[in-house]
C-alpha atoms as a PDB file:
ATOM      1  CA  UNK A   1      11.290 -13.959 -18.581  1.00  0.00           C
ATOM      2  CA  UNK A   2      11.521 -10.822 -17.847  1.00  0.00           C
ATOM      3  CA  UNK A   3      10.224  -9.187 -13.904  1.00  0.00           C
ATOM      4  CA  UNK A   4       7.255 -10.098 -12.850  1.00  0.00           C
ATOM      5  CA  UNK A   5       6.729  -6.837 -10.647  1.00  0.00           C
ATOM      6  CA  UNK A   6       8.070  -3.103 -11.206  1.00  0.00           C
ATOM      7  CA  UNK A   7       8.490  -0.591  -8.473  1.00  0.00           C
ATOM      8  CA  UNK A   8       9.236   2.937  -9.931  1.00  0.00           C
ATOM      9  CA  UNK A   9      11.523   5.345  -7.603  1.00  0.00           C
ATOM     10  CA  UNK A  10      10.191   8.481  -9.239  1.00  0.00           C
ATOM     11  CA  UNK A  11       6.327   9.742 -10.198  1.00  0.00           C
ATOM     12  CA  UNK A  12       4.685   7.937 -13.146  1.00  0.00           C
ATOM     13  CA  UNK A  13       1.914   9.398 -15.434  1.00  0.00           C
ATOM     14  CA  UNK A  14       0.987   5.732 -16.266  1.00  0.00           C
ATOM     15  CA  UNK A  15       1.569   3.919 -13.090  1.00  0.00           C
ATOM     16  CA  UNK A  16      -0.479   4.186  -9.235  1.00  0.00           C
ATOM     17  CA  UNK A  17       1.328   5.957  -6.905  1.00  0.00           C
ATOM     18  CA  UNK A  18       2.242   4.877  -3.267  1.00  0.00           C
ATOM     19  CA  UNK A  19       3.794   6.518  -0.109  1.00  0.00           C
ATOM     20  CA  UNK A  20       3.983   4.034   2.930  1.00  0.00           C
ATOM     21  CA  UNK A  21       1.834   5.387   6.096  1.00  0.00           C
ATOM     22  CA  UNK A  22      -0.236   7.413   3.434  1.00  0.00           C
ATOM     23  CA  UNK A  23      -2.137   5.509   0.990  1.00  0.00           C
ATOM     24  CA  UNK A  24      -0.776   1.695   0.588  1.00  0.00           C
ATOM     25  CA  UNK A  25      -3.922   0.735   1.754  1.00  0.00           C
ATOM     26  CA  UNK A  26      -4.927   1.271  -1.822  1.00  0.00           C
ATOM     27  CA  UNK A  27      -2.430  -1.395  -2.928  1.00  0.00           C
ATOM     28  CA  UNK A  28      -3.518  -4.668  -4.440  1.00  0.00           C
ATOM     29  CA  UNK A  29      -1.051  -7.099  -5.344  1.00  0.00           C
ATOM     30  CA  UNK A  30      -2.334  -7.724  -8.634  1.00  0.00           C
ATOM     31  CA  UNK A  31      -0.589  -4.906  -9.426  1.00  0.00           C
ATOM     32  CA  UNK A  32       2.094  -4.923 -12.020  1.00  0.00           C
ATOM     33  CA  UNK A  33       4.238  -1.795 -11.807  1.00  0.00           C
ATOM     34  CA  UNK A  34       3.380   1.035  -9.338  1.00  0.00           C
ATOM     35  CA  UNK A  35       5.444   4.239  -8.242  1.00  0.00           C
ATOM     36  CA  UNK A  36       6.794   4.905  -4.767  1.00  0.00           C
ATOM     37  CA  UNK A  37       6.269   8.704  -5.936  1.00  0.00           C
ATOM     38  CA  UNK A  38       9.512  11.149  -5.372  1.00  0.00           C
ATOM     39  CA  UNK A  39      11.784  11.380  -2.932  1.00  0.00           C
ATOM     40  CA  UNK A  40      10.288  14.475  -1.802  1.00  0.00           C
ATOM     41  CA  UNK A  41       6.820  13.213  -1.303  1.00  0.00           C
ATOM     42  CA  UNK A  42       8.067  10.535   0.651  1.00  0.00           C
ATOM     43  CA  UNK A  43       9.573  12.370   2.953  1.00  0.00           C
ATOM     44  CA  UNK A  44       6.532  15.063   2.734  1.00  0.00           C
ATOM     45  CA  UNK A  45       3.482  13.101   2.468  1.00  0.00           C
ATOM     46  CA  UNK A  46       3.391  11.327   5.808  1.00  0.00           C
ATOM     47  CA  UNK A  47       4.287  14.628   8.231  1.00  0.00           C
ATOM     48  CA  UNK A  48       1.182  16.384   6.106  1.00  0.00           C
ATOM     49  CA  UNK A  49      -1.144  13.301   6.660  1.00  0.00           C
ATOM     50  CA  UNK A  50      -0.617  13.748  10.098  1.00  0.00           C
ATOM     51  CA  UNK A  51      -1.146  17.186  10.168  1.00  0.00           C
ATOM     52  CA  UNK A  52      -4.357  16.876   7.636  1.00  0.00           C
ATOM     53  CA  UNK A  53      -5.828  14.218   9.925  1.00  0.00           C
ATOM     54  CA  UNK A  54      -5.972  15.983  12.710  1.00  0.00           C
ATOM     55  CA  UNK A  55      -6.240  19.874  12.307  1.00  0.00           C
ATOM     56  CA  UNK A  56      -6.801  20.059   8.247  1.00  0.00           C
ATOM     57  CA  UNK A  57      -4.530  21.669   5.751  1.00  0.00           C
ATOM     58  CA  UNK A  58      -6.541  24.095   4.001  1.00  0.00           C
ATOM     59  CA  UNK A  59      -3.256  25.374   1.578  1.00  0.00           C
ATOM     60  CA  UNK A  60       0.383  24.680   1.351  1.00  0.00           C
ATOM     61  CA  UNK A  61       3.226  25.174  -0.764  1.00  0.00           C
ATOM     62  CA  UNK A  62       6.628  22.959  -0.826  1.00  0.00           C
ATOM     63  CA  UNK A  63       9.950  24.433  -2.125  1.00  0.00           C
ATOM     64  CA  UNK A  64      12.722  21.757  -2.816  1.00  0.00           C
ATOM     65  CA  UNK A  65      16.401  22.199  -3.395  1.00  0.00           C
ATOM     66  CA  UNK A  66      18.531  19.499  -5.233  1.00  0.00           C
ATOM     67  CA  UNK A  67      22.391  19.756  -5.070  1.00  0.00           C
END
């Protein structure tokens, strides 16, 4: 047995990374683990697409605190 699929909650060297409304277009569902990235880039990534798509973000820097 064993799963037939894997979905990572954290970044993977080895595995393709994914953030809904950002690049799941690049899924393929012969895909056998992939990564949902961090936390932090899910909650990042989309606001910065946004913002790349339509004005361009030339630099940027992200500071995160974990309690």
């Amino acid at each position: 047995g064993g799963a037939k699929k894997v979905v990572i909650s954290a970044p993977s060297a080895d595995a393709p990374m994914f953030v809904c409304g950002v690049n799941l277009d690049a899924y393929s569902p012969d895909m056998k683990v992939v990564s949902n990235a961090s936390c932090t880039t899910n909650c990042l990534a989309p606001l910065a697409k946004v913002i790349n798509d339509n004005w361009e973000i030339v630099e940027g820097l992200m500071t995160t605190v974990h309690a």
